[in-house]
N, C-alpha and C. Protein backbone atom coordinates (compact mmCIF):
# COMPACT_ATOMS: atom_id res chain seq x y z
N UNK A 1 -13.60 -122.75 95.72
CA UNK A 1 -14.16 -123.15 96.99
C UNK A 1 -13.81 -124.61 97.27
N UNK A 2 -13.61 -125.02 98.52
CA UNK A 2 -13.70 -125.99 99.16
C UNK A 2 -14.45 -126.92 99.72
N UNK A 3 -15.19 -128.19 99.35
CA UNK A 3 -16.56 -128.61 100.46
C UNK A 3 -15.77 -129.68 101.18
N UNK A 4 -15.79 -130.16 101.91
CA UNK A 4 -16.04 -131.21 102.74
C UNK A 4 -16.94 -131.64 103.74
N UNK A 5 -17.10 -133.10 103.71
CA UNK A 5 -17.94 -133.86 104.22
C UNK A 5 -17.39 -134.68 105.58
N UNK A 6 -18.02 -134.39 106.52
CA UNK A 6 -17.47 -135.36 107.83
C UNK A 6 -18.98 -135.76 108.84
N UNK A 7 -19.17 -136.83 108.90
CA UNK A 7 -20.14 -137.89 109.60
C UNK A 7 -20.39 -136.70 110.90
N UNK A 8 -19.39 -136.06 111.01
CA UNK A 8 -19.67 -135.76 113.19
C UNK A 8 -19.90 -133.82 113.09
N UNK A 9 -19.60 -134.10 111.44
CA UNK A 9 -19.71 -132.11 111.54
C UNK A 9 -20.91 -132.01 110.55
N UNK A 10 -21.06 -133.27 109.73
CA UNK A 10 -21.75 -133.05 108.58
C UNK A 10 -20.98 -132.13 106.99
N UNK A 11 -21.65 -131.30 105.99
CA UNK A 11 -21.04 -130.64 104.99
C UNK A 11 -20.23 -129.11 105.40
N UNK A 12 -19.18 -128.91 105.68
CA UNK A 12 -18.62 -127.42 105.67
C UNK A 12 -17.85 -126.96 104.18
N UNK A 13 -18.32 -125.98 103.91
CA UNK A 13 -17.43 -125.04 102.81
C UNK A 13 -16.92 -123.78 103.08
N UNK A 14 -15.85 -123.92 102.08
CA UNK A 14 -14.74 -122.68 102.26
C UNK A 14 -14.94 -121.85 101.08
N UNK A 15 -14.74 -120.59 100.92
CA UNK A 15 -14.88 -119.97 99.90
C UNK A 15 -13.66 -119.25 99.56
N UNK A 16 -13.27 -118.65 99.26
CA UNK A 16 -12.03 -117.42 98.39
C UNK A 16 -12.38 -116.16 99.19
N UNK A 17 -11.70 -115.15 99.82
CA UNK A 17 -11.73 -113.95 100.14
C UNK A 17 -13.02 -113.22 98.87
N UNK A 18 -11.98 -113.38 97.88
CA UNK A 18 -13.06 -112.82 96.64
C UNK A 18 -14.30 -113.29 96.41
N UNK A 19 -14.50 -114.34 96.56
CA UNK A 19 -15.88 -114.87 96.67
C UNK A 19 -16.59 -114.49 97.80
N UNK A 20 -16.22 -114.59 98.66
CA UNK A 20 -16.93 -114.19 100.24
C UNK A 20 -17.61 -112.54 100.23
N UNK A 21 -16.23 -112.04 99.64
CA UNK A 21 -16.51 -110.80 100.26
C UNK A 21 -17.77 -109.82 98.96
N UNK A 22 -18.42 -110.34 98.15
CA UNK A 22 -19.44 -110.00 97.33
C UNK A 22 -20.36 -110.95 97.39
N UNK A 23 -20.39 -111.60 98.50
CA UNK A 23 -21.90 -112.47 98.68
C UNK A 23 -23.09 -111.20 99.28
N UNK A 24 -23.92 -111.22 98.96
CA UNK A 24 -24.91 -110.55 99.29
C UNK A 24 -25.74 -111.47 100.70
N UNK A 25 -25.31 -112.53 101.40
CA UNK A 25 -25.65 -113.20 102.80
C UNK A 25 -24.91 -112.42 104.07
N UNK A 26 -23.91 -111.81 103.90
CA UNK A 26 -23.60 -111.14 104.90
C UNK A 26 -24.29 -109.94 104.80
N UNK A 27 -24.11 -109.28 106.13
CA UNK A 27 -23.98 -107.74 106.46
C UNK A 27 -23.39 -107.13 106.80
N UNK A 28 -22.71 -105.84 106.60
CA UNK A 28 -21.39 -104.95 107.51
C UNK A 28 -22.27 -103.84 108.33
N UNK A 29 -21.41 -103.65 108.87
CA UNK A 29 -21.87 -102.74 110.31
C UNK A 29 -20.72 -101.94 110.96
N UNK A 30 -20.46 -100.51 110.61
CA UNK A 30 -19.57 -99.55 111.57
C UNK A 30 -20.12 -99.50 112.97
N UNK A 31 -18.89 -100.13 113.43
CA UNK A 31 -19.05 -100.03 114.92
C UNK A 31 -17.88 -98.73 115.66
N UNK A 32 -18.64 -98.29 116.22
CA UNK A 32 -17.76 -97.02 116.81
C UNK A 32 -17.82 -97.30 118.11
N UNK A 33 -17.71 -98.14 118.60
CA UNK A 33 -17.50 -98.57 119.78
C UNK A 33 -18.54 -98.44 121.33
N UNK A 34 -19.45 -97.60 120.94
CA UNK A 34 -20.21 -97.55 122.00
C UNK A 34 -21.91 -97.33 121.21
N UNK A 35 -22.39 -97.68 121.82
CA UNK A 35 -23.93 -97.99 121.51
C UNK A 35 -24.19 -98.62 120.49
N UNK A 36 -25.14 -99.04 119.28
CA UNK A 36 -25.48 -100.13 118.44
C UNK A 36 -24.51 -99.46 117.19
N UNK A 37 -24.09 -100.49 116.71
CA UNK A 37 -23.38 -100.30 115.52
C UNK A 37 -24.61 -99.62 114.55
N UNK A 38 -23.86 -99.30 113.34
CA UNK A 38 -24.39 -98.66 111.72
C UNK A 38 -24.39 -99.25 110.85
N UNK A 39 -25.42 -99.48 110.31
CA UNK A 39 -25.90 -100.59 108.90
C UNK A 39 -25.53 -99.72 107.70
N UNK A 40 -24.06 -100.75 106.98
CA UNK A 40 -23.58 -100.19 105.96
C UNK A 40 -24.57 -100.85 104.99
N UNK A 41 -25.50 -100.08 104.11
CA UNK A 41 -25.73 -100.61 102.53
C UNK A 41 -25.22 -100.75 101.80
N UNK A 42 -25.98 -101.70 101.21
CA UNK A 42 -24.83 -102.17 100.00
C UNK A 42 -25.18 -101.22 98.69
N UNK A 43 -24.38 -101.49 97.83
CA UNK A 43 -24.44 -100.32 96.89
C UNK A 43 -25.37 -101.96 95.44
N UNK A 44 -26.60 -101.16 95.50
CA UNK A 44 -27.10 -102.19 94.29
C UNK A 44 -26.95 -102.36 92.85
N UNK A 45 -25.80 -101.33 92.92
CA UNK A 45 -25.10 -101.44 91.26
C UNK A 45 -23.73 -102.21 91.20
N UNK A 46 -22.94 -102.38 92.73
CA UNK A 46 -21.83 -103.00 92.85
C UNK A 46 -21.75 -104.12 94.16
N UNK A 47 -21.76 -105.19 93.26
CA UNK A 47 -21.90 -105.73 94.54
C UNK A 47 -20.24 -105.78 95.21
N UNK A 48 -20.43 -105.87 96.84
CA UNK A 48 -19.16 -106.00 97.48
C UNK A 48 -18.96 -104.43 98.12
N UNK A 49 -19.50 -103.45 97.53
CA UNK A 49 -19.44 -102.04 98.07
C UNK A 49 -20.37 -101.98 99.10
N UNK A 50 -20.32 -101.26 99.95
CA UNK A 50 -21.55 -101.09 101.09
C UNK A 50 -21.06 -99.35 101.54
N UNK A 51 -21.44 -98.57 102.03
CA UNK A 51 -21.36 -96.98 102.71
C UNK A 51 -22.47 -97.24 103.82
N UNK A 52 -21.78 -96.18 104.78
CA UNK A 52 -22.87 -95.53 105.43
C UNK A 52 -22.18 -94.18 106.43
N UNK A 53 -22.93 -93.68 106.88
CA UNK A 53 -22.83 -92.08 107.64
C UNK A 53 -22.44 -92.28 108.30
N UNK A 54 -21.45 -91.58 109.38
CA UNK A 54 -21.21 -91.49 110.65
C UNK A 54 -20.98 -90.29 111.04
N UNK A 55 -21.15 -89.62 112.07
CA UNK A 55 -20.74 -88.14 112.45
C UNK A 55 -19.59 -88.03 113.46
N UNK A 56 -18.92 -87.18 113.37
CA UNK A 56 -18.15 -87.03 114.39
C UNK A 56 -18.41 -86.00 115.45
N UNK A 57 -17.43 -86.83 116.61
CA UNK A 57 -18.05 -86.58 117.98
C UNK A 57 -17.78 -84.68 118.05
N UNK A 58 -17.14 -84.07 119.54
CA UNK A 58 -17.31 -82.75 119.53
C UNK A 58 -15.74 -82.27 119.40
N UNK A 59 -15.03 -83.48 119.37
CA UNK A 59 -13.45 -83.03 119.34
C UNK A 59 -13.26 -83.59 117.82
N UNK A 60 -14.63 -83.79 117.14
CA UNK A 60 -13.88 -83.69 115.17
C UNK A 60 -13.57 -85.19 115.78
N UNK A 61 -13.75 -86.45 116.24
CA UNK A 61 -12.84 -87.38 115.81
C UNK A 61 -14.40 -88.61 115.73
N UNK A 62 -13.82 -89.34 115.20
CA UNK A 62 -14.50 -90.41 114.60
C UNK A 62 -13.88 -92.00 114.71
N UNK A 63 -13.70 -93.09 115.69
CA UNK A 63 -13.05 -94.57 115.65
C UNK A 63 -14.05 -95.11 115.21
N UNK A 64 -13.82 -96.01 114.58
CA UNK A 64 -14.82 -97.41 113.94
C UNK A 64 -13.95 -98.37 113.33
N UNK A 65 -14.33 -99.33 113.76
CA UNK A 65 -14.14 -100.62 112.94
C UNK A 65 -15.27 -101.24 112.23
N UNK A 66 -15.09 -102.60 111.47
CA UNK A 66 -16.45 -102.76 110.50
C UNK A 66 -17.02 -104.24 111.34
N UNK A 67 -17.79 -104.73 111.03
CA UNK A 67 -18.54 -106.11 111.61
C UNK A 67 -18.85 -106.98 110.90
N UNK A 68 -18.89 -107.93 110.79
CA UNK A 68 -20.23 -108.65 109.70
C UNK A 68 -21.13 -109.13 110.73
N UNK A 69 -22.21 -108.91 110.27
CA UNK A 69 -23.25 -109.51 110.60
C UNK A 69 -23.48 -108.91 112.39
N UNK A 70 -22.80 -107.77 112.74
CA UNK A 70 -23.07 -107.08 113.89
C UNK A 70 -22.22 -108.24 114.89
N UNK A 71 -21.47 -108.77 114.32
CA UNK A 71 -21.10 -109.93 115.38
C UNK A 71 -19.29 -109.06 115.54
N UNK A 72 -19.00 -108.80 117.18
CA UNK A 72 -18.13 -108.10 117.60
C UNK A 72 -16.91 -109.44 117.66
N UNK A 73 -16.91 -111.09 116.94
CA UNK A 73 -16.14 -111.71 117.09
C UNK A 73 -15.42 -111.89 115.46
N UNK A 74 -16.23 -110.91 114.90
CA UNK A 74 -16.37 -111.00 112.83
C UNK A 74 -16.00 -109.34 112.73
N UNK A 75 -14.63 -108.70 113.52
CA UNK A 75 -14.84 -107.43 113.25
C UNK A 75 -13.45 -107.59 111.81
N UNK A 76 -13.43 -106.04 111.25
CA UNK A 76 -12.13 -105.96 110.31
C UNK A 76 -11.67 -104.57 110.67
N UNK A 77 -10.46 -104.63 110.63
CA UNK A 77 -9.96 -102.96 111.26
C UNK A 77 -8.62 -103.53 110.44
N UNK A 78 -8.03 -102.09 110.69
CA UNK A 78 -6.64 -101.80 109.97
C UNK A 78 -5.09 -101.82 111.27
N UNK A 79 -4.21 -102.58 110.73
CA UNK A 79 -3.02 -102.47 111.39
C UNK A 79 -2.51 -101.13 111.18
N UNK A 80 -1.40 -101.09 111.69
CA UNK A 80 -0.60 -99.70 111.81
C UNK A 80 -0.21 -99.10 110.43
N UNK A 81 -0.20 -99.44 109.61
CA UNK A 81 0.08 -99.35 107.52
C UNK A 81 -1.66 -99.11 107.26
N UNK A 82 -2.46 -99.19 108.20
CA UNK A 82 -3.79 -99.01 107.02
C UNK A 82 -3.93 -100.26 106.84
N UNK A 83 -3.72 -101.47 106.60
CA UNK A 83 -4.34 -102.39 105.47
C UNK A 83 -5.08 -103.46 106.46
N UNK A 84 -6.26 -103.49 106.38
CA UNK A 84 -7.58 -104.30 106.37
C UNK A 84 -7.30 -105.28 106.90
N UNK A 85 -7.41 -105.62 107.96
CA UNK A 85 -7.50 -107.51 108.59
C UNK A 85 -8.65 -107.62 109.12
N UNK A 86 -8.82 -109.28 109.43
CA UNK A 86 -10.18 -109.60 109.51
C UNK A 86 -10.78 -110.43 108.65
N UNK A 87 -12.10 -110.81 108.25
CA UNK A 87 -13.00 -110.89 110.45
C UNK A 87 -12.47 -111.42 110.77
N UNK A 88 -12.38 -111.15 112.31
CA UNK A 88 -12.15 -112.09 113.34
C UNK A 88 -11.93 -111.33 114.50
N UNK A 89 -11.50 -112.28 115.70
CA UNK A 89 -12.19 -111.30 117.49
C UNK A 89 -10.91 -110.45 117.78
N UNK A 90 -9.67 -110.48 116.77
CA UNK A 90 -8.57 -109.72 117.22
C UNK A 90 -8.67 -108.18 116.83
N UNK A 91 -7.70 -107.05 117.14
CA UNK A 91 -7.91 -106.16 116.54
C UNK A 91 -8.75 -105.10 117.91
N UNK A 92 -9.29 -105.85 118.71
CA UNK A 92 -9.99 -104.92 119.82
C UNK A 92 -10.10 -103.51 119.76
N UNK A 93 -8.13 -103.16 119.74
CA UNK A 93 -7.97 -101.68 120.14
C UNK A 93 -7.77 -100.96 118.72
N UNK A 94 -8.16 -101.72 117.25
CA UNK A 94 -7.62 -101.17 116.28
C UNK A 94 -8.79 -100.75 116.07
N UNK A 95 -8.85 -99.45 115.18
CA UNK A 95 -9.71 -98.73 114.38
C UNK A 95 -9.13 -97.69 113.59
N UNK A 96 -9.90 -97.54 112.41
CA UNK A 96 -9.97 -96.67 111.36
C UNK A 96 -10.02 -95.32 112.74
N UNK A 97 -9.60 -93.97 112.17
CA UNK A 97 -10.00 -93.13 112.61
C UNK A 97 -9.97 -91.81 111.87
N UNK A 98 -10.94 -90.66 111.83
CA UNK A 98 -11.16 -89.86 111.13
C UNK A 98 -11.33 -89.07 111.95
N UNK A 99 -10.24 -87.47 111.50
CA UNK A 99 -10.20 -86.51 112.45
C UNK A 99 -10.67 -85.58 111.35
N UNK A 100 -11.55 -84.53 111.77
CA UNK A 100 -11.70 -83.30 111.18
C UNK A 100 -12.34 -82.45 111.73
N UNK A 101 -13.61 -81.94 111.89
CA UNK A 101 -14.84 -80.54 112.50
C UNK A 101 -15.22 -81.35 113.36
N UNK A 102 -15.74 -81.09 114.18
CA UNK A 102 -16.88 -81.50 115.29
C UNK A 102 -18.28 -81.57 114.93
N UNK A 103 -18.96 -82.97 114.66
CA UNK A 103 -20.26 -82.96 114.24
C UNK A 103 -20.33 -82.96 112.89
N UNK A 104 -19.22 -83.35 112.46
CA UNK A 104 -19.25 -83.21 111.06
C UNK A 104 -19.54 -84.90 110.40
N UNK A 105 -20.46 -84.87 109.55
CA UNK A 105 -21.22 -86.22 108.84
C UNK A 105 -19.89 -86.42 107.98
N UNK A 106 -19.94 -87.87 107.88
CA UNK A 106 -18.56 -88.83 106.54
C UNK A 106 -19.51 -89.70 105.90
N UNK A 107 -18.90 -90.08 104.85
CA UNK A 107 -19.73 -91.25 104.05
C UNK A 107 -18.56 -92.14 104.14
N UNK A 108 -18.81 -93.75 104.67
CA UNK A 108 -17.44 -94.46 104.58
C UNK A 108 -18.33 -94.97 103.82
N UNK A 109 -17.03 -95.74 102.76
CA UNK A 109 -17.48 -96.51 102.13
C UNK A 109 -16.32 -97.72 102.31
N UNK A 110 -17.10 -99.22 102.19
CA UNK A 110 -16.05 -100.16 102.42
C UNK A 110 -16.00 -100.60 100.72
N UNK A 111 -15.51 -100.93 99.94
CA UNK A 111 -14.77 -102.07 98.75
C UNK A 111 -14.73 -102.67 99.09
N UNK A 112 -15.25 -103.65 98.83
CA UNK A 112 -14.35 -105.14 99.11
C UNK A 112 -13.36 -105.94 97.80
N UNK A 113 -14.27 -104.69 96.42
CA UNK A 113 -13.40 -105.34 95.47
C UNK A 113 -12.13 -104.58 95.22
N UNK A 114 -11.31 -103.83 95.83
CA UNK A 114 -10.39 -103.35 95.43
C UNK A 114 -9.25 -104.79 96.28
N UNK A 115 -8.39 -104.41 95.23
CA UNK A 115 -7.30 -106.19 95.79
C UNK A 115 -5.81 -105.25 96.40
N UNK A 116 -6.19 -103.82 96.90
CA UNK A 116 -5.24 -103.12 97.69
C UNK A 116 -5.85 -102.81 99.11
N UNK A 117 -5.47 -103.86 100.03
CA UNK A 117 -6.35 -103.99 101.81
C UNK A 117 -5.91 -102.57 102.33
N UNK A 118 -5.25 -101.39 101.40
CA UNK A 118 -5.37 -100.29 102.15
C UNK A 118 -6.14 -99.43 101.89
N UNK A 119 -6.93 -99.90 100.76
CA UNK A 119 -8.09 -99.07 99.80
C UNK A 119 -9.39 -99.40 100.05
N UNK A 120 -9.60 -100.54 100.73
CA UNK A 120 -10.76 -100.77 100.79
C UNK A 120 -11.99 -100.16 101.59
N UNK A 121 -11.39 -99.30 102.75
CA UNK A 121 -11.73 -98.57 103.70
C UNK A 121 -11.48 -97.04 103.42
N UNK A 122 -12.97 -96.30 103.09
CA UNK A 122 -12.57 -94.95 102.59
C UNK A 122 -13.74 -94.18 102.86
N UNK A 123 -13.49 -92.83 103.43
CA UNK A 123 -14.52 -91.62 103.54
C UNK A 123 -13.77 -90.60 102.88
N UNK A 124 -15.12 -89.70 103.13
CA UNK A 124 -15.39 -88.21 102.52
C UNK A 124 -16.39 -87.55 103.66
N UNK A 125 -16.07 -86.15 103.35
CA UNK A 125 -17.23 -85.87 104.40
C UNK A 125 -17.80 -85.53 103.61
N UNK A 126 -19.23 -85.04 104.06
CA UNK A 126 -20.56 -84.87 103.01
C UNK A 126 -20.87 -83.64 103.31
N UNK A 127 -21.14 -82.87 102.24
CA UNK A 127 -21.53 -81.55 102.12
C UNK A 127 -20.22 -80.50 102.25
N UNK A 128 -19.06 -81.27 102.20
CA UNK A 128 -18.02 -80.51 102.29
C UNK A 128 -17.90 -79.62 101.32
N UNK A 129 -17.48 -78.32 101.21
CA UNK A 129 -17.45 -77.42 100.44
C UNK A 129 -15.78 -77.35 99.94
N UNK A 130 -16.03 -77.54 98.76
CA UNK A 130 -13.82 -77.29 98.32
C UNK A 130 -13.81 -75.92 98.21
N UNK A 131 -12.79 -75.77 98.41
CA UNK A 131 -11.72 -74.16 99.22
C UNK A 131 -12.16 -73.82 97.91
N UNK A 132 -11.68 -72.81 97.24
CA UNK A 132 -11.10 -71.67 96.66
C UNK A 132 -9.95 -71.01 96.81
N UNK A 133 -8.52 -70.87 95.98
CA UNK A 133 -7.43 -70.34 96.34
C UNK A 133 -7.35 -69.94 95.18
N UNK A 134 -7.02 -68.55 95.23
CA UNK A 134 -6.27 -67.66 93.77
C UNK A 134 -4.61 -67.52 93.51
């Protein structure tokens, strides 16, 4: 980390991606773009992990990007490769997106400790049943 001291700003510090992103002072939040975002928890055995539910709409599809702190100028979404940018106010039209059933519940879960920005962003749907093939 970084501190500095200036008379007209007073003390600011910088931290490390890695450091930042397992502070337990922030909060994440799936935002799907219309009505109040979704409070990801954090996982209290790991810090830096957080999940939470989302359902998809009636055409099976699902957009979200993540937030900190519910603030739409602190979002993180994925470029065209998948990999994680962010926070920050760019990114508008980017989002994660998950196609499958209609009405069907996901568990995303964000990492923050994986050090691959295309891994860090990951679902499952819940209650999914695996096939059977003979």
């Amino acid at each position: 980390s970084v501190t500095v001291t200036c008379p007209s700003f007073g003390e600011r510090r910088w931290v490390s991606w890695e450091d930042w992103s397992v502070q337990s002072m922030q909060a994440f939040y799936a935002d799907c773009f219309s009505g109040r975002p979704t409070a990801m928890e954090p996982d209290s055995r790991t810090p830096g992990v957080h999940t939470c539910q989302l359902t998809s709409d009636a055409d099976g599809l699902v957009a979200f990007r993540i937030l900190v702190d519910e603030d739409r100028q602190m979002a993180m979404y994925p470029d065209h490769a998948g990999v994680l940018h962010g926070p920050d106010p760019d990114g508008k039209d980017q989002a994660w997106r998950i196609e499958g059933s209609k009405n069907a519940t996901y568990e995303v879960t964000l990492d923050m400790t994986k050090s691959d920005r295309t891994k860090m962003v990951s679902w499952q749907q819940v209650g999914a049943q695996a096939s059977l093939t003979a």
